[in-house]
PDB file of N, CA and C in Angstrom:
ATOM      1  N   UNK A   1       6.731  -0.602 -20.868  1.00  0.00           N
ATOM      2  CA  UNK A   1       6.683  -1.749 -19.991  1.00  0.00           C
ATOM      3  C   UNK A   1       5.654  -2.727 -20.537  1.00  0.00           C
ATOM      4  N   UNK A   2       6.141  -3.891 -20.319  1.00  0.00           N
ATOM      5  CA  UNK A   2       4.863  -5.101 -20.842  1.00  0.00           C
ATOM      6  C   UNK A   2       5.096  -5.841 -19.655  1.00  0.00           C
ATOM      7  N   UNK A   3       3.733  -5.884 -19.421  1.00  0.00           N
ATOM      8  CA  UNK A   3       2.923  -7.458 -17.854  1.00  0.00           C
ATOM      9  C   UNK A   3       2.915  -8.719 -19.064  1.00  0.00           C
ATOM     10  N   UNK A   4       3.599  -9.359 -18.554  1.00  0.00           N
ATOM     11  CA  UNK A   4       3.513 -11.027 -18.879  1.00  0.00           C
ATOM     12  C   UNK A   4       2.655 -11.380 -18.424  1.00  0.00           C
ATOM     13  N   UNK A   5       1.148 -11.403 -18.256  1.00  0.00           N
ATOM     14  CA  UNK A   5       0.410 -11.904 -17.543  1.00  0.00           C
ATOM     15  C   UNK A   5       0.052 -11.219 -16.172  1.00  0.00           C
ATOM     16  N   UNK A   6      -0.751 -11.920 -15.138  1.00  0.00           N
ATOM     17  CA  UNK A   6      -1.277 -11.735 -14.500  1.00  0.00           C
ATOM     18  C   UNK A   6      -0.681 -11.993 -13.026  1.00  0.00           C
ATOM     19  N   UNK A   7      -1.224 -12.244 -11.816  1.00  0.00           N
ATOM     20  CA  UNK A   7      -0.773 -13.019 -10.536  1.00  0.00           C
ATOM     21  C   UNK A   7      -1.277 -14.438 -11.012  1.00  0.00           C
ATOM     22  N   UNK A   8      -0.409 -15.261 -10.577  1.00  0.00           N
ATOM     23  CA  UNK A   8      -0.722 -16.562 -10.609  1.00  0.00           C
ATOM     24  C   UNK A   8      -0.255 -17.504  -9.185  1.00  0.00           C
ATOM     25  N   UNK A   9      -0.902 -18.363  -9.003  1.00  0.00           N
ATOM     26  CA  UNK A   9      -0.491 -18.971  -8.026  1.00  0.00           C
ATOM     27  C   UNK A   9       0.856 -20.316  -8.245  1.00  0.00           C
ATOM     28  N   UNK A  10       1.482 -20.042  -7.568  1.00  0.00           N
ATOM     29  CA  UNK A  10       2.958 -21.366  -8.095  1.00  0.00           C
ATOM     30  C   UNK A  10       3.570 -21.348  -6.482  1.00  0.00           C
ATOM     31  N   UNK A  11       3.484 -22.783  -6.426  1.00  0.00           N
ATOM     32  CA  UNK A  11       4.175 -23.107  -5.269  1.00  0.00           C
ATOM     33  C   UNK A  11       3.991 -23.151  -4.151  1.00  0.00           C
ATOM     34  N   UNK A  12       2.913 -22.362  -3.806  1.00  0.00           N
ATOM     35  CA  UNK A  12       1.951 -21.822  -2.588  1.00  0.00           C
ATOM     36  C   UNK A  12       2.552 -20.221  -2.445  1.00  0.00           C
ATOM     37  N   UNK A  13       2.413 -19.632  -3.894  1.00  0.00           N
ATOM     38  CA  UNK A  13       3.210 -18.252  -3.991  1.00  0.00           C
ATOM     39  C   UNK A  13       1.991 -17.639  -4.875  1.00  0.00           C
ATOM     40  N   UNK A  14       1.698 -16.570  -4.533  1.00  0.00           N
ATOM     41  CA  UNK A  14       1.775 -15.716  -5.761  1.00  0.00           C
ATOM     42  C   UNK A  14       2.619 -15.180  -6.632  1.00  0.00           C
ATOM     43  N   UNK A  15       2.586 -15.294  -8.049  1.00  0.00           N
ATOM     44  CA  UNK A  15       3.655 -14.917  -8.669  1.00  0.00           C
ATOM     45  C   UNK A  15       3.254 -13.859  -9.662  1.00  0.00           C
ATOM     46  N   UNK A  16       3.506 -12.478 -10.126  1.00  0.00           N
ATOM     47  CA  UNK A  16       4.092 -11.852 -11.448  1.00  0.00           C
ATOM     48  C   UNK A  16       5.066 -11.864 -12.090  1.00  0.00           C
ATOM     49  N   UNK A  17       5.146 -12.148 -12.960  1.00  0.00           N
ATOM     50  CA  UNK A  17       6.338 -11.355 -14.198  1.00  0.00           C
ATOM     51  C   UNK A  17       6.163 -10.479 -14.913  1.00  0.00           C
ATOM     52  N   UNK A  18       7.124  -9.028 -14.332  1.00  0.00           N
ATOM     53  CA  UNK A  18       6.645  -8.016 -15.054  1.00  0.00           C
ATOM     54  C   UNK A  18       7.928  -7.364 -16.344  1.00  0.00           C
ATOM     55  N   UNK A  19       7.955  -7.265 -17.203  1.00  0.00           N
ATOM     56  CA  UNK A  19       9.065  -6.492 -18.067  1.00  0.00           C
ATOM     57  C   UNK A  19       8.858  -5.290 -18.716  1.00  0.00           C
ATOM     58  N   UNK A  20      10.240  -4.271 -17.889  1.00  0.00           N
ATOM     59  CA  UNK A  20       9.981  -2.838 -18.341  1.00  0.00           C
ATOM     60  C   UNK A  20      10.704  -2.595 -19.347  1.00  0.00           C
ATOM     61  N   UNK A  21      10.918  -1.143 -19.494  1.00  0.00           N
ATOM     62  CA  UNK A  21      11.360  -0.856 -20.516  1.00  0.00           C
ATOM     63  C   UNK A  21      13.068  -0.483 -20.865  1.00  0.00           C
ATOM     64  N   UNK A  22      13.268  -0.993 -19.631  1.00  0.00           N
ATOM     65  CA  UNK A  22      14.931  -0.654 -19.511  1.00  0.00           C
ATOM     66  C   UNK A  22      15.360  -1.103 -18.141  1.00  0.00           C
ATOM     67  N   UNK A  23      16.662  -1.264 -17.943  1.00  0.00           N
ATOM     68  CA  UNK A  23      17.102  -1.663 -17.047  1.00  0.00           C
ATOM     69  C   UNK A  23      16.704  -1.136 -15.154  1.00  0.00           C
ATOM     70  N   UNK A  24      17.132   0.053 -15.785  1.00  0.00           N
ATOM     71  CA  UNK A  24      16.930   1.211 -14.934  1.00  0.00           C
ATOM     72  C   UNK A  24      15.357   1.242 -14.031  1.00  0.00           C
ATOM     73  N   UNK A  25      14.573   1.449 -14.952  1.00  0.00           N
ATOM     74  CA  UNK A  25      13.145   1.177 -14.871  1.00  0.00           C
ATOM     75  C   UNK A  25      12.896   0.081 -14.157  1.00  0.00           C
ATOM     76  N   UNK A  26      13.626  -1.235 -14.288  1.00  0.00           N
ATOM     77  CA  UNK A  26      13.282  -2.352 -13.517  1.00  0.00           C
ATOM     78  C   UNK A  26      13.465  -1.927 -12.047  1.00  0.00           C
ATOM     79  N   UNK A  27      14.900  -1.602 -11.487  1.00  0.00           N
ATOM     80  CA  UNK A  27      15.875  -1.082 -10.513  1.00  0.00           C
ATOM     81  C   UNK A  27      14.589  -0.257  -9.432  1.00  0.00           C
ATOM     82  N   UNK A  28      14.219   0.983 -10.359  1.00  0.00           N
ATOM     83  CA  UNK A  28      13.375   2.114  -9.843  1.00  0.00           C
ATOM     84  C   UNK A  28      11.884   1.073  -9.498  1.00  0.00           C
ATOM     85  N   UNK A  29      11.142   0.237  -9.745  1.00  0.00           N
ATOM     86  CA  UNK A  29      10.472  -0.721  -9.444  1.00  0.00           C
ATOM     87  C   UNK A  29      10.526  -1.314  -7.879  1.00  0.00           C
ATOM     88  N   UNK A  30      11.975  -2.378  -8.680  1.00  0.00           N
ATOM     89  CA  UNK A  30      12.137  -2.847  -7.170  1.00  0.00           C
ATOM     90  C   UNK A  30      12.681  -1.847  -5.875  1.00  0.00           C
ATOM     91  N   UNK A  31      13.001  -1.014  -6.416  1.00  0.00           N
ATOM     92  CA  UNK A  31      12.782   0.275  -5.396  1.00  0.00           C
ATOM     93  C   UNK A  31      12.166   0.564  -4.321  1.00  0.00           C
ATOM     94  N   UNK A  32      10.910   0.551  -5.187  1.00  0.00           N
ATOM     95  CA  UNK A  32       9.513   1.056  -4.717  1.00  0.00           C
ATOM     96  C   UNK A  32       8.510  -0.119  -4.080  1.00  0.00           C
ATOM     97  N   UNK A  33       9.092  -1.347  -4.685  1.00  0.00           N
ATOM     98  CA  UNK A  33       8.668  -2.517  -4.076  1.00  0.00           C
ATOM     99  C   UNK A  33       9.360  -3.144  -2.670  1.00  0.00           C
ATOM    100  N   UNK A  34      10.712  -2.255  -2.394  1.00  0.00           N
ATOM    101  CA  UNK A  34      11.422  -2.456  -0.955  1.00  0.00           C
ATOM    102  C   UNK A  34      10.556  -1.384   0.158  1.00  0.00           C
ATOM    103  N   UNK A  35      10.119  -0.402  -0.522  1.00  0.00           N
ATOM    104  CA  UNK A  35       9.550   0.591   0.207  1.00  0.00           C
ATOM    105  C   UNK A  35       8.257   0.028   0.960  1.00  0.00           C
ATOM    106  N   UNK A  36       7.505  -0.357  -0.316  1.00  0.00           N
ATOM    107  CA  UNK A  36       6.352  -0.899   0.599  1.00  0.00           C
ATOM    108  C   UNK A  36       6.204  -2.223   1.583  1.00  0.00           C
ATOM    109  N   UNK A  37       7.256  -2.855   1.165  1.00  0.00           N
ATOM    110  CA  UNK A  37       7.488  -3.869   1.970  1.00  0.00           C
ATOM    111  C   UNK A  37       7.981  -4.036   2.890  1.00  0.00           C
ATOM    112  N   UNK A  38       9.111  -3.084   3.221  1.00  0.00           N
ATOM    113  CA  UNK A  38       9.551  -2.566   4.697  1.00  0.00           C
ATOM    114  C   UNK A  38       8.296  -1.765   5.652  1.00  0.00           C
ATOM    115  N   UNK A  39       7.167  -0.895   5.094  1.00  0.00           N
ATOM    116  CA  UNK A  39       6.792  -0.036   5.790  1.00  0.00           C
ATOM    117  C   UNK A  39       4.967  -1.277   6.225  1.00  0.00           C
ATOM    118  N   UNK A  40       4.940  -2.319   5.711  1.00  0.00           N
ATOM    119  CA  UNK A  40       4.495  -3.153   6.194  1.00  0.00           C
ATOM    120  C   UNK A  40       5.140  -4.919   6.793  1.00  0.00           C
ATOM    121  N   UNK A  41       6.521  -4.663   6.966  1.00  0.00           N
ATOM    122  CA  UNK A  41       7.286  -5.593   7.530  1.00  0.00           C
ATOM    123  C   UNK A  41       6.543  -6.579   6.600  1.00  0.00           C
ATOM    124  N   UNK A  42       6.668  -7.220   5.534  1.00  0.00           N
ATOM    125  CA  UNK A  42       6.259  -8.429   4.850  1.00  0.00           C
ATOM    126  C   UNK A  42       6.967  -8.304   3.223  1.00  0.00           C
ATOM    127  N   UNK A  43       8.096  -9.283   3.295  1.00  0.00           N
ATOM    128  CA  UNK A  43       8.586  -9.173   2.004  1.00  0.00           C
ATOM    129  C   UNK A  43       8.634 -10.393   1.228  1.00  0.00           C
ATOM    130  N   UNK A  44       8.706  -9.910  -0.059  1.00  0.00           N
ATOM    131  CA  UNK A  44       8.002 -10.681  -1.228  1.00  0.00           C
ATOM    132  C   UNK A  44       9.475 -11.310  -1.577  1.00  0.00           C
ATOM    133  N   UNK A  45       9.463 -12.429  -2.201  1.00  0.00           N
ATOM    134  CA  UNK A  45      10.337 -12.891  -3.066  1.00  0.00           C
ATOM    135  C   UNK A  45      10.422 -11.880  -4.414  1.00  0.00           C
ATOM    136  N   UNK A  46      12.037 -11.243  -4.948  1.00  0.00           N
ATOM    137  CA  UNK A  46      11.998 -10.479  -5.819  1.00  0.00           C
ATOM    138  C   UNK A  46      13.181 -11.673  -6.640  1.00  0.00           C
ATOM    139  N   UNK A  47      12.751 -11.666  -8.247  1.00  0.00           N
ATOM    140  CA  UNK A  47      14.037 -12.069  -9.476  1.00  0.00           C
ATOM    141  C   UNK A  47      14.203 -10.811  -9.874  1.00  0.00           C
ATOM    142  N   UNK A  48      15.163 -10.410 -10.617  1.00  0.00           N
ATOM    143  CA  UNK A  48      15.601  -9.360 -11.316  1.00  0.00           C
ATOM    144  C   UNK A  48      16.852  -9.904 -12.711  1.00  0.00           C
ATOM    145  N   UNK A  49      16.377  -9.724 -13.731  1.00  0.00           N
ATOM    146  CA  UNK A  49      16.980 -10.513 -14.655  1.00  0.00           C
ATOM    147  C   UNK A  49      16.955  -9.172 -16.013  1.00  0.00           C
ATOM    148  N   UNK A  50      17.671  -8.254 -16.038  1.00  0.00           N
ATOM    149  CA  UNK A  50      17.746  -7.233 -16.777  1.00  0.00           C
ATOM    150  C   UNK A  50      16.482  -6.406 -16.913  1.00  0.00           C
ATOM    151  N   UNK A  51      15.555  -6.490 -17.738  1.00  0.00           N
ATOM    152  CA  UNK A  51      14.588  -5.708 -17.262  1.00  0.00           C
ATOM    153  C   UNK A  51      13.158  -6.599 -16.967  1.00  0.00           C
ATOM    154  N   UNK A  52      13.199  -7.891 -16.844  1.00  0.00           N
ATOM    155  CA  UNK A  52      12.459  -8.534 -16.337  1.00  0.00           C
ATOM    156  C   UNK A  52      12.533  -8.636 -14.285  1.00  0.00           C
ATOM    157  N   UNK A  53      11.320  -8.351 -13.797  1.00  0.00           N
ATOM    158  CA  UNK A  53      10.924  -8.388 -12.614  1.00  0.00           C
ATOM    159  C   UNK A  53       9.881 -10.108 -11.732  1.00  0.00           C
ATOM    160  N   UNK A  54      10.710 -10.564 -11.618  1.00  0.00           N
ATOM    161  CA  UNK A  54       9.618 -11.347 -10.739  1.00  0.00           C
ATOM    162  C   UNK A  54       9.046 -11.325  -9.656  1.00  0.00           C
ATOM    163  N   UNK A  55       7.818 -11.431  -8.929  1.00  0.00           N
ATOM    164  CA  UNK A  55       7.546 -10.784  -7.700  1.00  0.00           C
ATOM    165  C   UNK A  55       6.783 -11.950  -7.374  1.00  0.00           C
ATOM    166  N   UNK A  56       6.793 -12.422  -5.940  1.00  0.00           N
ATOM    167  CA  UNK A  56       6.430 -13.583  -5.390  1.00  0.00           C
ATOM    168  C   UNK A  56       6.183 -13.163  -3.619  1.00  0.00           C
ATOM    169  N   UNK A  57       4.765 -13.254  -3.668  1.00  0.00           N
ATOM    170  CA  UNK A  57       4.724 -12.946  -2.682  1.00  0.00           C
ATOM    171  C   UNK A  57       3.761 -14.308  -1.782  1.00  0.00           C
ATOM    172  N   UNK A  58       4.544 -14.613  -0.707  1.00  0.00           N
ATOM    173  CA  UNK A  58       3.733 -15.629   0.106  1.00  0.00           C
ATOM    174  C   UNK A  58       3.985 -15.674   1.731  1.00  0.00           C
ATOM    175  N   UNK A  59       3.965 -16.412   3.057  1.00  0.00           N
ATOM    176  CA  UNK A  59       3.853 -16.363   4.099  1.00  0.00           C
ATOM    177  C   UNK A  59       4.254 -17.659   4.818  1.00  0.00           C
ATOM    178  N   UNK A  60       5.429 -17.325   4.906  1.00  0.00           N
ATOM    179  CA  UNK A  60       5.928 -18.510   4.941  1.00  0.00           C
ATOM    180  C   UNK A  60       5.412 -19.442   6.429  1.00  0.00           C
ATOM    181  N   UNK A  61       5.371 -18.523   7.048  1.00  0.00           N
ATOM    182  CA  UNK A  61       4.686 -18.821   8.572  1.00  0.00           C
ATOM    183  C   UNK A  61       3.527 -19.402   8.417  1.00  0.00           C
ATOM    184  N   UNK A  62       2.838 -18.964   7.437  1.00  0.00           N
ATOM    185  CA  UNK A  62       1.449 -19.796   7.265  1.00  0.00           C
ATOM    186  C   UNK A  62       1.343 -21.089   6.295  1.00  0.00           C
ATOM    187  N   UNK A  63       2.746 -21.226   5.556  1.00  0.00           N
ATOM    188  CA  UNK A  63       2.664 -22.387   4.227  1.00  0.00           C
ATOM    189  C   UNK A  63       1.969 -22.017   3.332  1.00  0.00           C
ATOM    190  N   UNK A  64       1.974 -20.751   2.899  1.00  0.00           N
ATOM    191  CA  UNK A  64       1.355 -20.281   1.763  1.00  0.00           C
ATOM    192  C   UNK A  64       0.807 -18.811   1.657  1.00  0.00           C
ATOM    193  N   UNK A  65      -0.314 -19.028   0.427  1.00  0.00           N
ATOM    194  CA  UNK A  65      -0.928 -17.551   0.393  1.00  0.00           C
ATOM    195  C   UNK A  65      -1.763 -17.172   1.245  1.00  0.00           C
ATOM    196  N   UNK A  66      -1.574 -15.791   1.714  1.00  0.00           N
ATOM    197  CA  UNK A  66      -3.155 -15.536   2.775  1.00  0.00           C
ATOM    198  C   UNK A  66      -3.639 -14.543   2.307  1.00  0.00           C
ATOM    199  N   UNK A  67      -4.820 -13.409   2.970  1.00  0.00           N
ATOM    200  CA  UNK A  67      -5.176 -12.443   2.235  1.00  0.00           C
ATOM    201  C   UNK A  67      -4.297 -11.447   2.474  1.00  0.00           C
ATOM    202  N   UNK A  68      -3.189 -11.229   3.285  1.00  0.00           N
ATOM    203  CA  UNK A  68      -2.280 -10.233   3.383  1.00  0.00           C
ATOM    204  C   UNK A  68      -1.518 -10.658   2.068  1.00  0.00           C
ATOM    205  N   UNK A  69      -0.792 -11.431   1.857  1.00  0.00           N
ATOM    206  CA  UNK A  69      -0.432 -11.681   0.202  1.00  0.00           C
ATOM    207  C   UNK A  69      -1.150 -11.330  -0.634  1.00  0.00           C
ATOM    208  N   UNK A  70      -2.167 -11.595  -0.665  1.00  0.00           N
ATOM    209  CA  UNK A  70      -3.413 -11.088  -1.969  1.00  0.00           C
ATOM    210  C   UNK A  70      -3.394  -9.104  -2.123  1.00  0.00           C
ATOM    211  N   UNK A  71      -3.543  -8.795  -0.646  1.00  0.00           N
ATOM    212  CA  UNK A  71      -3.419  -7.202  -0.426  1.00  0.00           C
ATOM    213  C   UNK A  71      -1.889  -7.053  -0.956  1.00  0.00           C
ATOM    214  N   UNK A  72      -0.915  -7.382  -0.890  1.00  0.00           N
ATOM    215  CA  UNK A  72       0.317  -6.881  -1.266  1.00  0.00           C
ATOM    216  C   UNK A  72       0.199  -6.769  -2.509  1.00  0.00           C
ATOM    217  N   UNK A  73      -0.459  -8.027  -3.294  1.00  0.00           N
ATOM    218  CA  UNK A  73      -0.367  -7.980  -4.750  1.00  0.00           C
ATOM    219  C   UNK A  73      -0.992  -7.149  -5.440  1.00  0.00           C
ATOM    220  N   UNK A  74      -2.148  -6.945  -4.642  1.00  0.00           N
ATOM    221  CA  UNK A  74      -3.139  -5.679  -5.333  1.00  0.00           C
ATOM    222  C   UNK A  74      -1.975  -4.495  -5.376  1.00  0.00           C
ATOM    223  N   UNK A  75      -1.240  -4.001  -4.070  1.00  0.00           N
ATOM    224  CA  UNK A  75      -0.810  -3.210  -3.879  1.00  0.00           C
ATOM    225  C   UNK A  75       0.478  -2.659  -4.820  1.00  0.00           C
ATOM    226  N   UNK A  76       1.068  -4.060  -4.997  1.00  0.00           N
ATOM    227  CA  UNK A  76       2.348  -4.021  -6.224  1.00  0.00           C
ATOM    228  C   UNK A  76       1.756  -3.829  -7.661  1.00  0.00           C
ATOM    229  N   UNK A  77       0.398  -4.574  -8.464  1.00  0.00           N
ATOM    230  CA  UNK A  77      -0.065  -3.941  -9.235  1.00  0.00           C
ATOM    231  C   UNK A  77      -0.499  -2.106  -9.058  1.00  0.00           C
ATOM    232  N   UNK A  78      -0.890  -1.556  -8.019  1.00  0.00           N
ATOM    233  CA  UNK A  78      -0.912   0.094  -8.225  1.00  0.00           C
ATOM    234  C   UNK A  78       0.803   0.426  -8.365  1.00  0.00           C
ATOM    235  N   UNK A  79       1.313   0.203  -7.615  1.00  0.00           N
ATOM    236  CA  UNK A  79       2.710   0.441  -7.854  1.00  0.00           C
ATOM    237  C   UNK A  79       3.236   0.533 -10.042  1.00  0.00           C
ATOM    238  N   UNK A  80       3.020  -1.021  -9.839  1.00  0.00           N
ATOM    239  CA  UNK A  80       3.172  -0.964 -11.635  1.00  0.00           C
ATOM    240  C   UNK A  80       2.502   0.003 -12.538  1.00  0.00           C
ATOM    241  N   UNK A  81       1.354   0.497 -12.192  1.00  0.00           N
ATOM    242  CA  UNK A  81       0.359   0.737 -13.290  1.00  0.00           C
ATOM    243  C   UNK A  81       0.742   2.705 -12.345  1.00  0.00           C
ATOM    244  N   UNK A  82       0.828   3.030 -11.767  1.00  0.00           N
ATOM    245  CA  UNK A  82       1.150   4.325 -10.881  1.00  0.00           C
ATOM    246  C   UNK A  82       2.750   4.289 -10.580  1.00  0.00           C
ATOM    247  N   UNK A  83       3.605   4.238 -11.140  1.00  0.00           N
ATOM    248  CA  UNK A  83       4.923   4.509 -10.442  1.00  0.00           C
ATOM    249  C   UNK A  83       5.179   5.392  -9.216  1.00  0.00           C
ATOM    250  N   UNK A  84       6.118   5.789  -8.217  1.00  0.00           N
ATOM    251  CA  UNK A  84       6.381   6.307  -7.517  1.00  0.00           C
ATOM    252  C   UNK A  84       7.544   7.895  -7.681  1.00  0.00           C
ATOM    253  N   UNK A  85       8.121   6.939  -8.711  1.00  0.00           N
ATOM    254  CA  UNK A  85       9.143   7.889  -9.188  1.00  0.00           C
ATOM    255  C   UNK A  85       9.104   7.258 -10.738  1.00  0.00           C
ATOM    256  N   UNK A  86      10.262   8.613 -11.274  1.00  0.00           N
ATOM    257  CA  UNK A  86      10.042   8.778 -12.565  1.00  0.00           C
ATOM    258  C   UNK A  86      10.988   7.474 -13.085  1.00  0.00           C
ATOM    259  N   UNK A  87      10.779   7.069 -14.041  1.00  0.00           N
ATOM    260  CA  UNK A  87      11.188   5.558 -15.140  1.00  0.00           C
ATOM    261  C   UNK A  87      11.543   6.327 -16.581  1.00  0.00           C
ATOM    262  N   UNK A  88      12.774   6.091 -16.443  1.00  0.00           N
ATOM    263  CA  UNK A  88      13.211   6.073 -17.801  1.00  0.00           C
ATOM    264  C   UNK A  88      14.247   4.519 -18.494  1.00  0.00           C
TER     265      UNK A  88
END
């Protein structure tokens, strides 16, 4: 897997772009990124473009980023760097 970078702010979003190592791997990601986002009712804008991941997380109720966005993002970086399940 290769991180394109970092979180960045775009739009009144936080944004990553992350690219794994296979399709599959992306899939098993956004997976794990529906999981946590259902079990805190707050979901992120997801791209999915073969094994590239975009993740965008913002509030729309508020017009932007807040620190619950900032906590998600921390939270989707452990996700990346700790998987949940196995990636091939």
């Amino acid at each position: 897997m290769n991180e394109t970078g970092d979180w960045r702010e775009r739009d009144g979003a936080l944004e990553r772009e992350v690219v794994f190592d296979s399709f599959r791997a992306a899939i098993v990601f956004v997976d794990d990124l529906a999981d946590l986002a259902e079990s805190e009712d707050h979901h992120p804008d997801i791209a999915i473009s073969y094994r590239r991941v975009t993740v965008r997380w913002t509030t729309h109720s508020a017009g932007g980023i807040t620190d619950r966005d900032r906590e998600l993002a921390a939270r989707t970086d452990e996700l990346i760097a700790h998987p949940t399940s196995p990636r091939s």
